[in-house]
Protein backbone atom coordinates (compact mmCIF):
# COMPACT_ATOMS: atom_id res chain seq x y z
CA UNK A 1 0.00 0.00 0.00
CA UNK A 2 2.71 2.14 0.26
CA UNK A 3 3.04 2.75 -3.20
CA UNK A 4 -0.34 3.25 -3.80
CA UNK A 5 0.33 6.09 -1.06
CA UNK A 6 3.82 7.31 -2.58
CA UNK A 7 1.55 7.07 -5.92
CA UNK A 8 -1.28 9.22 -4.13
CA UNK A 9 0.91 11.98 -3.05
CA UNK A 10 2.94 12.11 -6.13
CA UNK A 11 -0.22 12.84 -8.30
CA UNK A 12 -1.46 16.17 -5.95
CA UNK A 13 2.45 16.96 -6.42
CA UNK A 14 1.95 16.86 -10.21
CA UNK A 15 -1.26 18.61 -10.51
CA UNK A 16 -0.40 21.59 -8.80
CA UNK A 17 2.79 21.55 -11.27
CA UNK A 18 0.34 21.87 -13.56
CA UNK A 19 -1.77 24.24 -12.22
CA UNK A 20 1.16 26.57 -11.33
CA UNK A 21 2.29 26.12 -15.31
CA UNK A 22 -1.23 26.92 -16.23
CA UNK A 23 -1.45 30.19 -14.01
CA UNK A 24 1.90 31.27 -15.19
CA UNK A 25 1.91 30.61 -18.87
CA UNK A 26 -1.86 32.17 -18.93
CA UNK A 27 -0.93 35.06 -16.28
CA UNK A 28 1.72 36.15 -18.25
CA UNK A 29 -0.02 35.87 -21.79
CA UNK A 30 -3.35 38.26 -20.02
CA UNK A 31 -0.16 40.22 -19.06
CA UNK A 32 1.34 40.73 -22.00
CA UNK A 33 -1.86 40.72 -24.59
CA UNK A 34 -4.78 41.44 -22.08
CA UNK A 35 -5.73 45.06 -23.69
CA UNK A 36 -5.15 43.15 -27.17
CA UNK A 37 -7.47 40.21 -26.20
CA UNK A 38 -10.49 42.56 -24.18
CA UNK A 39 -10.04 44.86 -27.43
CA UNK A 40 -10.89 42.57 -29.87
CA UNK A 41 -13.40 40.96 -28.30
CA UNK A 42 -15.66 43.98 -28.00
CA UNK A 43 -15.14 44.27 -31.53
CA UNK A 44 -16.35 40.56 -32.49
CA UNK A 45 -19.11 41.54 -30.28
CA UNK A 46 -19.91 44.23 -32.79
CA UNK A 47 -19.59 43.11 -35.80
CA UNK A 48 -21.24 39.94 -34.59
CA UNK A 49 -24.28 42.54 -34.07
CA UNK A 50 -24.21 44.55 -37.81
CA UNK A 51 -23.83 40.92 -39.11
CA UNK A 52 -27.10 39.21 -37.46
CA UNK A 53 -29.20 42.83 -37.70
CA UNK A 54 -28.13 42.48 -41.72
CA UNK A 55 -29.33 38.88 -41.95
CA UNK A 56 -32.38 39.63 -40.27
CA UNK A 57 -33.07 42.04 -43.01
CA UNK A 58 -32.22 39.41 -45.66
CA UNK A 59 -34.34 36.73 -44.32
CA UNK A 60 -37.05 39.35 -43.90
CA UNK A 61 -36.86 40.62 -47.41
CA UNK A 62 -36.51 37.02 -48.62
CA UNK A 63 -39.66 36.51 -46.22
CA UNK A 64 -41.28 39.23 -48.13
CA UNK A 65 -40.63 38.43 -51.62
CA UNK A 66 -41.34 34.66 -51.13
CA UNK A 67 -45.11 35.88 -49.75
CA UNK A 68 -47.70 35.85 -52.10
CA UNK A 69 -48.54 38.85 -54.11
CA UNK A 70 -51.75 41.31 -53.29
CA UNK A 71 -54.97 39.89 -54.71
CA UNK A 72 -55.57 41.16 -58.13
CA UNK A 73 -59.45 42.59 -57.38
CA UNK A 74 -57.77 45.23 -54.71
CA UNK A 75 -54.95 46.60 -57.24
CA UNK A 76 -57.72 46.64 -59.56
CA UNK A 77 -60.04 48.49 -57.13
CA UNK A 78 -57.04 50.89 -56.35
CA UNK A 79 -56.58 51.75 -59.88
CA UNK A 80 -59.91 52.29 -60.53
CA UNK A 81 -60.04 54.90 -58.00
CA UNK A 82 -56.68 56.65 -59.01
CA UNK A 83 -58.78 57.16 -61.89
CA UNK A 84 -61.79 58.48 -60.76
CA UNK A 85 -59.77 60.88 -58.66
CA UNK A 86 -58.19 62.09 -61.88
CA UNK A 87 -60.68 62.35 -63.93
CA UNK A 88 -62.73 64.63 -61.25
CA UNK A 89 -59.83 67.14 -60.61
CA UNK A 90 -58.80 67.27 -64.46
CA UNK A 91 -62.58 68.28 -64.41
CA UNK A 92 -62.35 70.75 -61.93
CA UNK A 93 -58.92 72.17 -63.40
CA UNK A 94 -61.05 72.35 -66.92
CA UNK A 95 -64.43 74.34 -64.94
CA UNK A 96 -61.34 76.92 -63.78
CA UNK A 97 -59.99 76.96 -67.66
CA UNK A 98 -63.48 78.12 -68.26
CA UNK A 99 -64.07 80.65 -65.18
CA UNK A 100 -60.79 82.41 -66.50
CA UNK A 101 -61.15 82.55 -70.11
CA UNK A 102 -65.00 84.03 -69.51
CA UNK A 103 -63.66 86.67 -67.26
CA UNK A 104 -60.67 87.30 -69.72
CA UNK A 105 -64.21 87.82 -72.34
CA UNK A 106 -65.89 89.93 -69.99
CA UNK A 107 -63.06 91.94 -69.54
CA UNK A 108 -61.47 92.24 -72.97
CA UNK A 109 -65.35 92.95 -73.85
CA UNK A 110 -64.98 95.71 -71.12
CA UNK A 111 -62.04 97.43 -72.97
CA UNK A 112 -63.54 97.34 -76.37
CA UNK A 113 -66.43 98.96 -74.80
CA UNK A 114 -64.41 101.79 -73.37
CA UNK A 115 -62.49 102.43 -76.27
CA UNK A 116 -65.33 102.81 -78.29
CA UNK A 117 -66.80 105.33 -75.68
CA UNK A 118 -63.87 107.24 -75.91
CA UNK A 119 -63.33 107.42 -79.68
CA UNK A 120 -66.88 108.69 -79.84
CA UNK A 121 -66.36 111.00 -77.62
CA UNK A 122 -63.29 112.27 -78.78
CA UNK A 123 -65.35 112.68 -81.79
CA UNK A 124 -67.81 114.76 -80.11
CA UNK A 125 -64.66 116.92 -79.09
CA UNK A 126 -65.35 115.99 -75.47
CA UNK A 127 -62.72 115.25 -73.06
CA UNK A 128 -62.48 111.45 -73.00
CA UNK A 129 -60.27 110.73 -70.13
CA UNK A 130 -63.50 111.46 -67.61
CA UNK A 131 -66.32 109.96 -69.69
CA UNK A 132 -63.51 106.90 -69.15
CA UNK A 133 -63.50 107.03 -65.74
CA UNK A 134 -67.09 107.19 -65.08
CA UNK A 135 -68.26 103.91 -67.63
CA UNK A 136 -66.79 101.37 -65.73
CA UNK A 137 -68.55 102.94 -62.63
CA UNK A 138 -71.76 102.81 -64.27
CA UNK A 139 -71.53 99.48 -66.14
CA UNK A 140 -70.23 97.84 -62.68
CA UNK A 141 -71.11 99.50 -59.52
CA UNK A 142 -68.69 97.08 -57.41
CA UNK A 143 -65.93 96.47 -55.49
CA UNK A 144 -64.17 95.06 -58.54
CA UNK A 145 -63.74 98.23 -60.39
CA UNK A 146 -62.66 100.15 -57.45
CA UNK A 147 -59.78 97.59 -57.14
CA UNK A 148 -58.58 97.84 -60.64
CA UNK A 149 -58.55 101.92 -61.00
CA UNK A 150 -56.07 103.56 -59.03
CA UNK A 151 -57.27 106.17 -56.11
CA UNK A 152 -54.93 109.10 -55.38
CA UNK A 153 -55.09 110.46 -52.10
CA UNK A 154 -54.78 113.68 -51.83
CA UNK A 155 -54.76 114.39 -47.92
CA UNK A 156 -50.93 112.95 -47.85
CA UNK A 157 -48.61 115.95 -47.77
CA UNK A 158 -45.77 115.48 -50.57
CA UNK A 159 -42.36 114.82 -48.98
CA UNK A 160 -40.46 117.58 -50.81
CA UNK A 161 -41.72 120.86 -52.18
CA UNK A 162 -43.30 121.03 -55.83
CA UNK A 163 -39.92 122.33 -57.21
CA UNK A 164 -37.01 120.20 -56.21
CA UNK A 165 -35.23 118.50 -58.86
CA UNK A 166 -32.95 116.08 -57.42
CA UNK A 167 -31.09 116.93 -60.66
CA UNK A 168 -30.69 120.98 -60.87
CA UNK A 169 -28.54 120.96 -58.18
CA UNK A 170 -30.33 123.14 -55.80
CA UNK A 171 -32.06 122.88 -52.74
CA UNK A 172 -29.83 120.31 -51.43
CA UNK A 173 -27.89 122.02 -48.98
CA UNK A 174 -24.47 120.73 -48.04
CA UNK A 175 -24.45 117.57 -50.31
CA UNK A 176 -23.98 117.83 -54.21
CA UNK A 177 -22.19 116.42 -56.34
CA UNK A 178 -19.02 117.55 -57.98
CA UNK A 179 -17.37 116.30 -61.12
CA UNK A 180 -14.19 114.74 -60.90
CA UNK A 181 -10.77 116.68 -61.57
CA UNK A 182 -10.06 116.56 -65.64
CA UNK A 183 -5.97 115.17 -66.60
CA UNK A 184 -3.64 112.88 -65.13
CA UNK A 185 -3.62 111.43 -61.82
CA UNK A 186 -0.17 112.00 -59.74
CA UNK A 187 0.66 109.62 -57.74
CA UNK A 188 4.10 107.85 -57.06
């Protein structure tokens, strides 16, 4: 039995040989490449992540494109109604064509009218500017013709007096504006 016992403490002997191999061999590798190792592990980690998000994707689309297609009655029914929702606002856009070119009528029609009414009068040897004024204001009393002739109001005070010519020269006080000096510039 005694070398079953030399046998039994030889083998304890051994092991923690092996142990204190282990620790040292792996203590000093973590030593030497430990920032290398934790390093590129967190990047595995990441790509590991972008790669299964991306097949997820793929199986999904694959998912997707292996599913059957959308009954034919409901594109049909979706068309259909594309159309119909065309067709009534290429209506509507025509009824506007319409509105515009009568009112374009009416007032091209307007114009005619007034030239007309001045020509005659300018026949008569009447002054034709006021008879011009006054037609539209008697053929439309509205606010439409008040919006398309110009109103001058004449309570505003004019901002400079009725002779100043920004021009003559005068009436400007300390500014004007002298012309240049004729002939060679000196300069070194």
């Amino acid at each position: 039995m005694e070398r079953d016992g030399q046998q039994l403490s030889a083998r304890p002997t051994l092991e923690t040989e092996g142990l204190r191999f282990l620790h040292v061999t792996v203590g000093s590798m973590l030593a030497t490449y430990g920032w290398y190792i934790v390093f590129s592990c967190i990047l595995l980690y990441v790509v590991f992540q972008k790669l299964s998000t991306r097949l997820r994707a793929l199986r999904q689309r694959q998912l997707d494109q292996s599913a059957p297609a959308v009954e034919p009655d409901v594109v049909v029914k979706r068309q259909e109604a594309l159309a119909a929702a065309r067709l009534k606002m290429q209506e509507e856009l025509n009824a506007q064509v319409e509105k515009h070119k009568e009112k374009l009528r009416q007032l091209e029609e307007q114009k005619r009218r007034q030239k007309i009414e001045m020509w005659d009068s300018m026949q008569e040897g009447k002054s034709y500017k006021g008879n011009a004024r006054k037609l539209p204001e008697e053929d439309n009393p509205g606010p439409s013709t008040s919006s398309t002739l110009p109103k001058r109001k004449s309570d505003r005070k004019p901002l400079r007096g009725g002779g100043y010519n920004p021009l003559s020269g005068e009436g400007g006080g300390a500014c004007s504006w002298r012309p240049g000096r004729r002939g060679p510039t000196s300069g070194g």
